[in-house]
PDB file of N, CA and C in Angstrom:
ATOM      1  N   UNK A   1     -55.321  62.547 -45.463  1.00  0.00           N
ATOM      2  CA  UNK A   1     -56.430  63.141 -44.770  1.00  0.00           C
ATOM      3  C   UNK A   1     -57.414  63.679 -45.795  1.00  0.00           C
ATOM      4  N   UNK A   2     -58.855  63.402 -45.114  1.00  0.00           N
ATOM      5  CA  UNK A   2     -59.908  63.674 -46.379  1.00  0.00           C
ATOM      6  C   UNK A   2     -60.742  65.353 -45.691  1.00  0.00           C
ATOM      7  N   UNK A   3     -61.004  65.771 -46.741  1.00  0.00           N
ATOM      8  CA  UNK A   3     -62.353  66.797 -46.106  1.00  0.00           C
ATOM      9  C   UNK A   3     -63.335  66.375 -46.497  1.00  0.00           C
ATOM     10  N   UNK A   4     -64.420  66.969 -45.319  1.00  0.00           N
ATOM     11  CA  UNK A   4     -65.627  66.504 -45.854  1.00  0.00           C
ATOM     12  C   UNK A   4     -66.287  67.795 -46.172  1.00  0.00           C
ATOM     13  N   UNK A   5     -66.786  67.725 -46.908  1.00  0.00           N
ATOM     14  CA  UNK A   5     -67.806  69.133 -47.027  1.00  0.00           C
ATOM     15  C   UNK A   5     -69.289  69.172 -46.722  1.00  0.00           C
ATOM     16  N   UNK A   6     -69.550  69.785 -46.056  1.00  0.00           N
ATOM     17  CA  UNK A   6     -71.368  69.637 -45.368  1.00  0.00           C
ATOM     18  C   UNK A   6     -71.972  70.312 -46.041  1.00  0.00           C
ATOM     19  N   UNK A   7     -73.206  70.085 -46.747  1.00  0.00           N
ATOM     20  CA  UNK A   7     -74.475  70.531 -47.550  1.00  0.00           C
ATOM     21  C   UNK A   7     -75.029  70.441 -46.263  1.00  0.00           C
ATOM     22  N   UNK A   8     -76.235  71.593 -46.318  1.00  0.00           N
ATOM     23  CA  UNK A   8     -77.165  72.054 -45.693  1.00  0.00           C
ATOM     24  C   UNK A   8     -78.501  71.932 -46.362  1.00  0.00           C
ATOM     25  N   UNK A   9     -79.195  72.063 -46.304  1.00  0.00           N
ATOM     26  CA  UNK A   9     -80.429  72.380 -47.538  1.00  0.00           C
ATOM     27  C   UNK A   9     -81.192  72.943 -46.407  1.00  0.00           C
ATOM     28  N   UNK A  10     -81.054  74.307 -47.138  1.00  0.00           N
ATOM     29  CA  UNK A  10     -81.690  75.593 -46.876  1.00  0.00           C
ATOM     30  C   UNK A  10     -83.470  75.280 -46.378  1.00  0.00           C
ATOM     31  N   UNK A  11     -84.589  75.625 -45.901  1.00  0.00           N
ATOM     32  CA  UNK A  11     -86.164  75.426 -46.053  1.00  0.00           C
ATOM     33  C   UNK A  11     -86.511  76.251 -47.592  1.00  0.00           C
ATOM     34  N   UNK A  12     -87.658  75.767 -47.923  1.00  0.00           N
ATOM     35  CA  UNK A  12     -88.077  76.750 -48.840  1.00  0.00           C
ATOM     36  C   UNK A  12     -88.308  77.816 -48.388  1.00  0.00           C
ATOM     37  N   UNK A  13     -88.060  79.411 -48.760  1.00  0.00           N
ATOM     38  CA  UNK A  13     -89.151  80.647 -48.375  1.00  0.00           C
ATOM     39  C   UNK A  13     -90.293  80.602 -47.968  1.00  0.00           C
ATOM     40  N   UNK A  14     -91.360  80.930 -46.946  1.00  0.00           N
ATOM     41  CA  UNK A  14     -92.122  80.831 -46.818  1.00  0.00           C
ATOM     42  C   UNK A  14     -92.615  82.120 -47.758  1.00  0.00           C
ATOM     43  N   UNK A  15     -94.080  81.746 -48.647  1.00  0.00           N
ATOM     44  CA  UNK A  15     -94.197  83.119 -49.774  1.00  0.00           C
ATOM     45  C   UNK A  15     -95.327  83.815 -48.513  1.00  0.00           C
ATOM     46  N   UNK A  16     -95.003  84.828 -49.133  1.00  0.00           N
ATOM     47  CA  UNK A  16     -96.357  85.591 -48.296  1.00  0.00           C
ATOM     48  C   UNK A  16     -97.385  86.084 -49.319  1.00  0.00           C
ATOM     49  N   UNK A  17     -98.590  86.053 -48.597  1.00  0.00           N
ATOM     50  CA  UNK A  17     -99.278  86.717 -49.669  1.00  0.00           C
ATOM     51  C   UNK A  17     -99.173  87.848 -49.716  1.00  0.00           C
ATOM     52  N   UNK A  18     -99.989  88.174 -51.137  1.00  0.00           N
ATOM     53  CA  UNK A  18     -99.987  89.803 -51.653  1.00  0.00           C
ATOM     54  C   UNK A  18    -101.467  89.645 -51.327  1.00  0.00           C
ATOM     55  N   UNK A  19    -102.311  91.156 -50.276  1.00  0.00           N
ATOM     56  CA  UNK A  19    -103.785  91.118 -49.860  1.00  0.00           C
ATOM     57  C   UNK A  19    -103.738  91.987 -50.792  1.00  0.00           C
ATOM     58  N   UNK A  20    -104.965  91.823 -51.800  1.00  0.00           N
ATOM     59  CA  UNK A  20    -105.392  92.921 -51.815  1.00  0.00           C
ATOM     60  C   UNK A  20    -106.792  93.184 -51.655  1.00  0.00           C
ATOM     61  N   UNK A  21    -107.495  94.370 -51.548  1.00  0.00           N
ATOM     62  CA  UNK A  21    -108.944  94.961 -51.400  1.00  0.00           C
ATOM     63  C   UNK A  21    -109.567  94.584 -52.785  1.00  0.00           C
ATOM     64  N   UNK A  22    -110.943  94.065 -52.686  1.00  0.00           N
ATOM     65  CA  UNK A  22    -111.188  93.727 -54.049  1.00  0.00           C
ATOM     66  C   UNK A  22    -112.295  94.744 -54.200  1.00  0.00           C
ATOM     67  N   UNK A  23    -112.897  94.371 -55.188  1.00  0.00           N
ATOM     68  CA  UNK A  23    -114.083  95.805 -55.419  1.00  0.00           C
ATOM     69  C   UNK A  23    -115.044  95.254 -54.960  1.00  0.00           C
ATOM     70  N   UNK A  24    -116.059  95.816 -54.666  1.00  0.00           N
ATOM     71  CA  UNK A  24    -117.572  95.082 -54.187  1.00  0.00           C
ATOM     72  C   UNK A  24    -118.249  96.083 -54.344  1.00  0.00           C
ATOM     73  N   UNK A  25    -119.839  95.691 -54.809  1.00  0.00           N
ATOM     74  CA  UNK A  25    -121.278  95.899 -55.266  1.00  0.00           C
ATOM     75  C   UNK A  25    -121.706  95.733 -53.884  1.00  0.00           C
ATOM     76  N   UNK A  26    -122.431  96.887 -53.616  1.00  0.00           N
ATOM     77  CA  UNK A  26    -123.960  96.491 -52.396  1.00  0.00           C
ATOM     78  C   UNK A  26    -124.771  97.216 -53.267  1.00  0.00           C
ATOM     79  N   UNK A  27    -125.975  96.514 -52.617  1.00  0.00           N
ATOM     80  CA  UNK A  27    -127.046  96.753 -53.015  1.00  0.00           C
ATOM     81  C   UNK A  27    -128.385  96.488 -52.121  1.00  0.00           C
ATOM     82  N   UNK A  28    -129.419  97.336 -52.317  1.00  0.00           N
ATOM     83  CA  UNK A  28    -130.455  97.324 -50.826  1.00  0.00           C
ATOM     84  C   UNK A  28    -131.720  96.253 -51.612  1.00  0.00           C
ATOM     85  N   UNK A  29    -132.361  95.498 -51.081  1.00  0.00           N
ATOM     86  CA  UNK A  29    -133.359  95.299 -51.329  1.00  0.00           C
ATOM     87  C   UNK A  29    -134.394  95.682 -49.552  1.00  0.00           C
ATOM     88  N   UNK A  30    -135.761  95.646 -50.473  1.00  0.00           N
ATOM     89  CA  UNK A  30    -136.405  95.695 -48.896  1.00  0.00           C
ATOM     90  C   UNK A  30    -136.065  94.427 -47.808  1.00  0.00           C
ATOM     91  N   UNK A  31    -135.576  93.389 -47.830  1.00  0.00           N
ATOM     92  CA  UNK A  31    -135.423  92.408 -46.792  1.00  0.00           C
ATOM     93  C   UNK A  31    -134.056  92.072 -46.854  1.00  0.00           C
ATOM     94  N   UNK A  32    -132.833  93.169 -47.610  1.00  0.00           N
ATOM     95  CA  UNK A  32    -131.709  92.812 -47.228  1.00  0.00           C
ATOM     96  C   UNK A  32    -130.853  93.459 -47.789  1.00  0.00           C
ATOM     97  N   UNK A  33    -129.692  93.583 -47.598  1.00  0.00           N
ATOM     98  CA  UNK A  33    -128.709  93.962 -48.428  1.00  0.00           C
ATOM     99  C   UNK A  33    -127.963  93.171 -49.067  1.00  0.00           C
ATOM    100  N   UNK A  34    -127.218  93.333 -50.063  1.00  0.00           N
ATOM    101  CA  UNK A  34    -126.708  91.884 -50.909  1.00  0.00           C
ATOM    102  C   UNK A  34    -124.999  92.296 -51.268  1.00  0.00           C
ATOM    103  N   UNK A  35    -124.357  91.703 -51.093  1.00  0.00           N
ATOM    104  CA  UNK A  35    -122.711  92.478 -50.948  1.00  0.00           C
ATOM    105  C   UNK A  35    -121.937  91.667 -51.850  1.00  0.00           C
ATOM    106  N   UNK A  36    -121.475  91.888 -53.410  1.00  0.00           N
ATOM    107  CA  UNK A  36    -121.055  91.724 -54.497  1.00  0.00           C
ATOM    108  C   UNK A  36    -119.128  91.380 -54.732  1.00  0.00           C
ATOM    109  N   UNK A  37    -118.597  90.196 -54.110  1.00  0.00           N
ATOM    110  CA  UNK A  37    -116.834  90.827 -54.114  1.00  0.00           C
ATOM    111  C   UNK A  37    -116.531  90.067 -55.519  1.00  0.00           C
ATOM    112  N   UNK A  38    -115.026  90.978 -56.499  1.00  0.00           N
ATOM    113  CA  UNK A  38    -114.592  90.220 -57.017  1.00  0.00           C
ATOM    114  C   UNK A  38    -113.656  89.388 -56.476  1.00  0.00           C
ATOM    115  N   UNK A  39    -113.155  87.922 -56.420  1.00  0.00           N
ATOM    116  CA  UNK A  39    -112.589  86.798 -56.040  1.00  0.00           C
ATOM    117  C   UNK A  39    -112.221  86.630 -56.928  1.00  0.00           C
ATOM    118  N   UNK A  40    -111.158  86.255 -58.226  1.00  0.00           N
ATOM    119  CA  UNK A  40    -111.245  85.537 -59.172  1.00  0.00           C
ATOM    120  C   UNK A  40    -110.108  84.444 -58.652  1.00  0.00           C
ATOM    121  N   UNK A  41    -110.467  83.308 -58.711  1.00  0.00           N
ATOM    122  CA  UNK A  41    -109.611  82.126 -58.378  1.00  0.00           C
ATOM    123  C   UNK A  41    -109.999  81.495 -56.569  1.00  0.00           C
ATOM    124  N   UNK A  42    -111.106  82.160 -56.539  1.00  0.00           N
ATOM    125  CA  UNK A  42    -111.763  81.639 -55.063  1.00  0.00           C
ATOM    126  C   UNK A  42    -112.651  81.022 -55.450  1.00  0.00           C
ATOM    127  N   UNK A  43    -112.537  79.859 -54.185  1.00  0.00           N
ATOM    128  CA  UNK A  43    -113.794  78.929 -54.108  1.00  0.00           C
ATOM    129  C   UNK A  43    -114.354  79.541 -52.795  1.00  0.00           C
ATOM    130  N   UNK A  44    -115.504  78.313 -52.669  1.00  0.00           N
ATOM    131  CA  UNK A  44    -115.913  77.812 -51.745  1.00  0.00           C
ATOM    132  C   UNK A  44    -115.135  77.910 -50.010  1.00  0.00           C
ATOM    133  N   UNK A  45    -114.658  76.849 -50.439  1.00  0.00           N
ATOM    134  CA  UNK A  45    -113.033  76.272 -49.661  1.00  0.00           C
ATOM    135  C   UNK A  45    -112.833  77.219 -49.121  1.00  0.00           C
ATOM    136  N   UNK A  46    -112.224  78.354 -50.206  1.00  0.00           N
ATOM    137  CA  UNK A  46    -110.938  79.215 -49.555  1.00  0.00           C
ATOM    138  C   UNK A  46    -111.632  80.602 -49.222  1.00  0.00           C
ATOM    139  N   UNK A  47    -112.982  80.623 -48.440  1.00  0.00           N
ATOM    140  CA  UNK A  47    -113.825  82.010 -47.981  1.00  0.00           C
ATOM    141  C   UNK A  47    -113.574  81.542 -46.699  1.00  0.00           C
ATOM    142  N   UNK A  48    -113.529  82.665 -46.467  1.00  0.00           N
ATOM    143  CA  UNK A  48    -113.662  82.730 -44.631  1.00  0.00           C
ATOM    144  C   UNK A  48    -114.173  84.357 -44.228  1.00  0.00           C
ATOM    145  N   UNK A  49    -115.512  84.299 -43.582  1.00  0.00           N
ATOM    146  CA  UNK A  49    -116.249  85.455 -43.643  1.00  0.00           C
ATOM    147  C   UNK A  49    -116.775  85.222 -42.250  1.00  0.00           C
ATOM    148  N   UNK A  50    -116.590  86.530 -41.524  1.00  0.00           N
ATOM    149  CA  UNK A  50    -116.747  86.095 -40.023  1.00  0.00           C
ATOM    150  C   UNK A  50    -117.066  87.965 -39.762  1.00  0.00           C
ATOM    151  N   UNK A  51    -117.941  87.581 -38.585  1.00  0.00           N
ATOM    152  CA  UNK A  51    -118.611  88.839 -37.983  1.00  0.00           C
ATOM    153  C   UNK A  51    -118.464  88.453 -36.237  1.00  0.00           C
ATOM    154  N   UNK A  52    -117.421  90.035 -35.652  1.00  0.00           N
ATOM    155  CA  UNK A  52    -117.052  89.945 -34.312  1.00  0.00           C
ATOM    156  C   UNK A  52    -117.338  91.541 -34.218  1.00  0.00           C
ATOM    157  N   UNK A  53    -117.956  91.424 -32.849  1.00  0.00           N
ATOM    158  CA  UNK A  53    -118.533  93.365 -32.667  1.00  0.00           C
ATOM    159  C   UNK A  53    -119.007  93.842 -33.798  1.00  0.00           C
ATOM    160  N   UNK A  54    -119.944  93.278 -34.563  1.00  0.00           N
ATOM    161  CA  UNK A  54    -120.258  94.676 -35.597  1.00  0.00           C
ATOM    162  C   UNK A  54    -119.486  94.632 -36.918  1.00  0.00           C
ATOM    163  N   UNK A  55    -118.237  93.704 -36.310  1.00  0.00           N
ATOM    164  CA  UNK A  55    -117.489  94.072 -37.863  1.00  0.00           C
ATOM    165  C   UNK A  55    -117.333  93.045 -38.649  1.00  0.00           C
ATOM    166  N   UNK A  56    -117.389  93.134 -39.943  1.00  0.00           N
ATOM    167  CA  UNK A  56    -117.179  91.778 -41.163  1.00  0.00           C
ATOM    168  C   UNK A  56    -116.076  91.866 -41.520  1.00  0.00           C
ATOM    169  N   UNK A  57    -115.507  90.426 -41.431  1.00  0.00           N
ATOM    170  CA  UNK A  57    -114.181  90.572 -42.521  1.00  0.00           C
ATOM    171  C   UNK A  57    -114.200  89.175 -43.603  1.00  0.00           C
ATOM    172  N   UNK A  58    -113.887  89.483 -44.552  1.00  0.00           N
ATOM    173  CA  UNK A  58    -113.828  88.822 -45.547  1.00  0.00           C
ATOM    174  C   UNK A  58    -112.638  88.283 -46.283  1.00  0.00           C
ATOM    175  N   UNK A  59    -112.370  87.223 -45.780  1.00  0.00           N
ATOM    176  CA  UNK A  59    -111.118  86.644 -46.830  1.00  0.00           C
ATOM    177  C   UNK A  59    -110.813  85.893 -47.808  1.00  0.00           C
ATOM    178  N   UNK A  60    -110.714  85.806 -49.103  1.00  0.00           N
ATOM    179  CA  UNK A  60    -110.664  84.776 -49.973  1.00  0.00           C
ATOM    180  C   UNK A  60    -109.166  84.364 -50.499  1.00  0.00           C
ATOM    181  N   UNK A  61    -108.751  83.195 -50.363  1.00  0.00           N
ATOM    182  CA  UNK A  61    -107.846  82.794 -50.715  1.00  0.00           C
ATOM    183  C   UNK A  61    -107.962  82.437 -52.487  1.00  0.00           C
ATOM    184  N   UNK A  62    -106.868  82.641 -52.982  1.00  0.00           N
ATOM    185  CA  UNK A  62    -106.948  82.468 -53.972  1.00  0.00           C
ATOM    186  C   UNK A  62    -105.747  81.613 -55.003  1.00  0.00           C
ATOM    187  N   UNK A  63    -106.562  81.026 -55.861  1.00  0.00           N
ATOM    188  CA  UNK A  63    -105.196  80.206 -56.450  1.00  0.00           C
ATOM    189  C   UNK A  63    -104.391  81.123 -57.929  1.00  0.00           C
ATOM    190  N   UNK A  64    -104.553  81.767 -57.767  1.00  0.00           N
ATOM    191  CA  UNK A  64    -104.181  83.018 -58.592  1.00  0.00           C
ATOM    192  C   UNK A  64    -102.869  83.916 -58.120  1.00  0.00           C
ATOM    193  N   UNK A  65    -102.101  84.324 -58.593  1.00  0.00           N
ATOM    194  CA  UNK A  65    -100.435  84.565 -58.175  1.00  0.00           C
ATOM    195  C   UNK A  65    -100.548  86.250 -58.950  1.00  0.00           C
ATOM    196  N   UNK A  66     -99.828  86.651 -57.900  1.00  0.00           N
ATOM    197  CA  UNK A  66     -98.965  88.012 -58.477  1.00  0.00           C
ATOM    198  C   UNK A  66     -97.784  87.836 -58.272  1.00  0.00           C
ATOM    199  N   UNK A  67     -96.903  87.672 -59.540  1.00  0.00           N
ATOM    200  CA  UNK A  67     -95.542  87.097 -59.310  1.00  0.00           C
ATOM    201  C   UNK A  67     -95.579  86.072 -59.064  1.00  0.00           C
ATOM    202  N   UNK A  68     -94.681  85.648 -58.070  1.00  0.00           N
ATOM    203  CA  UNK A  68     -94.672  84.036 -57.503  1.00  0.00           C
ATOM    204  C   UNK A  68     -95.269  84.096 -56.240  1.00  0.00           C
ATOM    205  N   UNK A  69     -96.381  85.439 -55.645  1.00  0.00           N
ATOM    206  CA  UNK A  69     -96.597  85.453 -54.045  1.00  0.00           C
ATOM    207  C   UNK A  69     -98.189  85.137 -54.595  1.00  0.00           C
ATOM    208  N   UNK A  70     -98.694  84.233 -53.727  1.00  0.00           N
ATOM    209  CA  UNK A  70    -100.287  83.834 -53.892  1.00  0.00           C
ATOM    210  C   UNK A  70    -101.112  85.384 -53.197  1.00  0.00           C
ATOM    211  N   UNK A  71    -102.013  85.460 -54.173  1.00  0.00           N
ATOM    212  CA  UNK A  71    -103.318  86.004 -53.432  1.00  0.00           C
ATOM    213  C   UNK A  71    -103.874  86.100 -52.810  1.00  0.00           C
ATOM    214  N   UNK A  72    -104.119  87.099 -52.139  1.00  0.00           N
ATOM    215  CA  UNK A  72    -105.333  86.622 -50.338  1.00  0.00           C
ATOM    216  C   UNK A  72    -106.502  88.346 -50.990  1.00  0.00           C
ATOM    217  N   UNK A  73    -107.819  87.707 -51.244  1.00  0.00           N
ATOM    218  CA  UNK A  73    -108.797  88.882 -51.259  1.00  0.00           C
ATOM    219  C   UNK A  73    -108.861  89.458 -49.676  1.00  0.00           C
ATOM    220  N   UNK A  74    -108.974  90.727 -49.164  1.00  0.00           N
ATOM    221  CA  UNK A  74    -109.997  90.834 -48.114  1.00  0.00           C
ATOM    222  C   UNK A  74    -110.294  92.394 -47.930  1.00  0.00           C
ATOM    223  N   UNK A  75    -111.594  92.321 -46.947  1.00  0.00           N
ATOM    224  CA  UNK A  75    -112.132  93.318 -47.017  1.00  0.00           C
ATOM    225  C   UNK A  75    -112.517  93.556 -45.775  1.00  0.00           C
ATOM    226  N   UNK A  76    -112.824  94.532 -45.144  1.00  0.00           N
ATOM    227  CA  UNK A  76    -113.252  94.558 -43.967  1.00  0.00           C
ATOM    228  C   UNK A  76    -114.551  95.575 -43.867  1.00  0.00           C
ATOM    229  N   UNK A  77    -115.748  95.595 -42.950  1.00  0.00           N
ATOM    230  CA  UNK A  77    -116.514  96.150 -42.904  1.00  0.00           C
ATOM    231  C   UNK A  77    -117.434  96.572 -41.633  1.00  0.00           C
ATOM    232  N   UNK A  78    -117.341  97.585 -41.127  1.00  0.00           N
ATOM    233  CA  UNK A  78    -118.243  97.511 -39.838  1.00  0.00           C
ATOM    234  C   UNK A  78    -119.989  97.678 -40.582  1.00  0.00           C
ATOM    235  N   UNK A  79    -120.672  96.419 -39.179  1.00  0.00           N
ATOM    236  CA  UNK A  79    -122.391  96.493 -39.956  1.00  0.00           C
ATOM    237  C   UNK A  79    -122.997  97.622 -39.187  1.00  0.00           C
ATOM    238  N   UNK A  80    -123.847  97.902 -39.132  1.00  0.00           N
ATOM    239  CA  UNK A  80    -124.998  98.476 -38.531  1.00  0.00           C
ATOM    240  C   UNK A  80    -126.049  97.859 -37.938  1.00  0.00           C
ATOM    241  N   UNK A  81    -127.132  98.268 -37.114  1.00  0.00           N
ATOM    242  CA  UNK A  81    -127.591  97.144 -36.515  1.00  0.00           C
ATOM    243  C   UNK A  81    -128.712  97.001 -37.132  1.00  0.00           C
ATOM    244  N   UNK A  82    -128.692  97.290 -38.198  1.00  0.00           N
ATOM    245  CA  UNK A  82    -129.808  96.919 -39.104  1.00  0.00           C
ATOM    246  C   UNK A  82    -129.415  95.853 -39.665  1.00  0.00           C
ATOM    247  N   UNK A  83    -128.524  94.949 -39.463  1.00  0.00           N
ATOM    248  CA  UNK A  83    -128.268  93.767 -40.268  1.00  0.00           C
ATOM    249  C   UNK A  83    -128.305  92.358 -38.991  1.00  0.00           C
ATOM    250  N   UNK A  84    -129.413  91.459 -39.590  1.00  0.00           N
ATOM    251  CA  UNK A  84    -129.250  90.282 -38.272  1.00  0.00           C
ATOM    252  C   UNK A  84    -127.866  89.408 -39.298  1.00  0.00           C
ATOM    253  N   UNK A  85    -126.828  89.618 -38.023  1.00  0.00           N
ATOM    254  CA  UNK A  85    -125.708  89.002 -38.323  1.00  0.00           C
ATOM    255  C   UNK A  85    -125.882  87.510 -38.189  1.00  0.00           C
ATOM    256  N   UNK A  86    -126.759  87.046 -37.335  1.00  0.00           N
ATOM    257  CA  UNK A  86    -126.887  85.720 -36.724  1.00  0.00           C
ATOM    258  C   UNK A  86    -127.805  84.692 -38.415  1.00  0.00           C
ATOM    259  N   UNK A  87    -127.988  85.674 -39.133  1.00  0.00           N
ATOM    260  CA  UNK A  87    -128.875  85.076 -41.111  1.00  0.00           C
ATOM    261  C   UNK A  87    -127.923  85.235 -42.247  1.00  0.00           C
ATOM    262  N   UNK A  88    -126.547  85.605 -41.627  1.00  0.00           N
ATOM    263  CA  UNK A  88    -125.981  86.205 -43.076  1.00  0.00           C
ATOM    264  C   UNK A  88    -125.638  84.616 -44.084  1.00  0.00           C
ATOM    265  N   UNK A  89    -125.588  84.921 -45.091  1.00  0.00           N
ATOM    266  CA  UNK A  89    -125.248  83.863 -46.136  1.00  0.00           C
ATOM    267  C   UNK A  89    -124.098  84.299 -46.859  1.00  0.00           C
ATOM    268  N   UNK A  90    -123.508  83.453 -47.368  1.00  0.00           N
ATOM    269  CA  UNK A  90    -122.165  83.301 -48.418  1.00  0.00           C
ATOM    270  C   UNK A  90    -122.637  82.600 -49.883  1.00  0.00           C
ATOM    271  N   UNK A  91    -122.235  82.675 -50.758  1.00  0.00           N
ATOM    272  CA  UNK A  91    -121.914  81.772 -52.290  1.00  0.00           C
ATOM    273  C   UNK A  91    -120.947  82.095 -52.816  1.00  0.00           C
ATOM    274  N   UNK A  92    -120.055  81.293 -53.753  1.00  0.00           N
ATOM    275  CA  UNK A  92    -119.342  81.641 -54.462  1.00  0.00           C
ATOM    276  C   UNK A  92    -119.281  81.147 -55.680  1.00  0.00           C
ATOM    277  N   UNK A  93    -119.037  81.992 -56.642  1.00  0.00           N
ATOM    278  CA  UNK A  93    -119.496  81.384 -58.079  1.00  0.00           C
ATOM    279  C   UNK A  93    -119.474  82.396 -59.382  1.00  0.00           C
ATOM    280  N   UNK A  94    -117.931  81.090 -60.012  1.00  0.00           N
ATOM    281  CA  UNK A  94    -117.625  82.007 -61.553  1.00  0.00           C
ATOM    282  C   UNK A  94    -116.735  83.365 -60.498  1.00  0.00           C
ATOM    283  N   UNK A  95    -115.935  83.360 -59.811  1.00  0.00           N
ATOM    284  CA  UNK A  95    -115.497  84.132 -59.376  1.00  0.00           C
ATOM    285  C   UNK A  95    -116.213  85.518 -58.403  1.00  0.00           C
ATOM    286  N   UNK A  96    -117.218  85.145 -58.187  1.00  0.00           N
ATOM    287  CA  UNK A  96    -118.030  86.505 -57.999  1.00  0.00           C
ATOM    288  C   UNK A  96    -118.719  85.590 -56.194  1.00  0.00           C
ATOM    289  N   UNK A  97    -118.124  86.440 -55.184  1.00  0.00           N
ATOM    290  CA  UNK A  97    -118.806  86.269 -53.850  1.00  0.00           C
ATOM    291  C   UNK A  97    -119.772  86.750 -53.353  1.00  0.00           C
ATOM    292  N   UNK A  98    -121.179  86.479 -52.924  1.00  0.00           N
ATOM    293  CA  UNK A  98    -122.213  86.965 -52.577  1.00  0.00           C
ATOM    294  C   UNK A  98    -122.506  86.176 -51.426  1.00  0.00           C
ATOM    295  N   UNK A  99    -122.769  88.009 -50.484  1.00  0.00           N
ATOM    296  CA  UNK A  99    -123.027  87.469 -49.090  1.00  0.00           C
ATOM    297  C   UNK A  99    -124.775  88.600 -49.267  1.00  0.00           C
ATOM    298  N   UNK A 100    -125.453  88.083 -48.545  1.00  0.00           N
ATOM    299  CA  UNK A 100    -126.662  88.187 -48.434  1.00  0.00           C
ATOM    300  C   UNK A 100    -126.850  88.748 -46.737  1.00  0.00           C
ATOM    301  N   UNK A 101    -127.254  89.645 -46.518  1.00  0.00           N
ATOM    302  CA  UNK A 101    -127.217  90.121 -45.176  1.00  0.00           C
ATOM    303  C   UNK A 101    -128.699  90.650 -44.885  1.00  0.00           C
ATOM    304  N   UNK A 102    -129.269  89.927 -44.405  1.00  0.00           N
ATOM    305  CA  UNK A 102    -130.804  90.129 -43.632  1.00  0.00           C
ATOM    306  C   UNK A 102    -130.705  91.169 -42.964  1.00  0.00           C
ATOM    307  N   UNK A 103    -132.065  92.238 -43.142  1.00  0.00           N
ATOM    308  CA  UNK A 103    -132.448  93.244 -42.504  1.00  0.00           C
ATOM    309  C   UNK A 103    -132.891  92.485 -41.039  1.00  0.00           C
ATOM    310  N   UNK A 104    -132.633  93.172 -40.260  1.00  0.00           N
ATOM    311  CA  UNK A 104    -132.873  92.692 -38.689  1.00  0.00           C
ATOM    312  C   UNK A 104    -134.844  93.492 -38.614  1.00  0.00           C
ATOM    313  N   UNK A 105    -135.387  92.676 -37.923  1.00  0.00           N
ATOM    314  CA  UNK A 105    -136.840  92.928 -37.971  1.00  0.00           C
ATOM    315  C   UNK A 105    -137.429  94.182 -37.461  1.00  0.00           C
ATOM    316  N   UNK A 106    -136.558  94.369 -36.805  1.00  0.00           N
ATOM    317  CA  UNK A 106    -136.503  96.086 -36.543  1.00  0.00           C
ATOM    318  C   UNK A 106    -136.206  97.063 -37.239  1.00  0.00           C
ATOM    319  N   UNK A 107    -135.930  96.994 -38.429  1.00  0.00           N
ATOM    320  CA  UNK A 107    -135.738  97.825 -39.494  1.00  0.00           C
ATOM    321  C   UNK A 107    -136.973  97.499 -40.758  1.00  0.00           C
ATOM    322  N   UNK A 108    -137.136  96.626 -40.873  1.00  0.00           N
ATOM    323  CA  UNK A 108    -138.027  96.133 -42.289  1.00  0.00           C
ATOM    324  C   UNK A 108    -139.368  96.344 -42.415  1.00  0.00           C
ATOM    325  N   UNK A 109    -139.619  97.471 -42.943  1.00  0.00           N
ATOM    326  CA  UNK A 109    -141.361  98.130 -42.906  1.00  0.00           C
ATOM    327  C   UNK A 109    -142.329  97.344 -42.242  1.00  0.00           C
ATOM    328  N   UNK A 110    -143.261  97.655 -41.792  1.00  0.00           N
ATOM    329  CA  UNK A 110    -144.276  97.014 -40.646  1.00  0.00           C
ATOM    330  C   UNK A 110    -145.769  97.364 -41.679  1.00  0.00           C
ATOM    331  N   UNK A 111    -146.577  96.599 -42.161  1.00  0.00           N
ATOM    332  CA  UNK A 111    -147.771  96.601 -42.586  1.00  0.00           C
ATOM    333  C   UNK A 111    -148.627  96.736 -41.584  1.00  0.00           C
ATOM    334  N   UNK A 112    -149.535  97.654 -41.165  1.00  0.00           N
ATOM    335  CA  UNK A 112    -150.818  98.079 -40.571  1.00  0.00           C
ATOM    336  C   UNK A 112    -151.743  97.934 -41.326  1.00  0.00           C
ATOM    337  N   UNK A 113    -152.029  96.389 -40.459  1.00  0.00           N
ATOM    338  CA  UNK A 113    -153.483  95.882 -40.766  1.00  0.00           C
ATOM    339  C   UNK A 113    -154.533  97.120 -40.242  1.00  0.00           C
ATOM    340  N   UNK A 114    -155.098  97.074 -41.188  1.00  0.00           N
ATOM    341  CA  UNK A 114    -156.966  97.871 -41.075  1.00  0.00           C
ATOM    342  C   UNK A 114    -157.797  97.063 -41.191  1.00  0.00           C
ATOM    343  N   UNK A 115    -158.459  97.640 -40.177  1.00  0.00           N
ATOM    344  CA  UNK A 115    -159.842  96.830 -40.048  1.00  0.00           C
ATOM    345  C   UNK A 115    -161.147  96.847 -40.863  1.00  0.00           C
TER     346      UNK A 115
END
């Protein structure tokens, strides 16, 4: 009589990421505010920046490791209604994310023409 012995093979771990808060720059100009994140190891690709009620959240995936658990940037932000959410812009580049957030026309100085 024989035994057999059964191998299993386990799944890999699923890793989780490590989030963390990254630092960010704002800054006002008269027709906008301009919002500065560090990303290092984010593209393009791996942004996902979305505005629901008022609030921004910002996620960058990253190919960059703490330990063996991948990176996830994010940030979260409630706007004000001084910002037209419906103009905001993204870039990413050299590690550095810039979102561009338009003053809503109701906020942005009004020139009085004289006659």
């Amino acid at each position: 009589m024989t035994s057999e012995v059964s191998k299993t093979v386990s799944p890999a771990p699923i890793e989780e990421n490590i989030e963390i808060m990254p630092p960010v720059d704002i800054t006002e100009e008269s027709d906008c505010y301009n919002m500065y994140f560090e990303v290092p190891g984010s593209n393009s690709s791996s942004v996902k920046a979305e505005v629901a009620n008022n609030i921004l959240t910002v996620e960058c995936a990253s190919t960059l490791r703490r330990g063996k658990r991948p990176i996830l940037y994010k940030r979260v932000f409630r706007l004000s209604s001084a910002v037209d959410v419906n103009k905001i812009t993204a870039e990413v580049k050299d590690g550095i994310l810039m979102l561009k957030l338009p003053k809503a026309d109701h906020v942005k100085p009004f020139k009085v023409p004289v006659a």
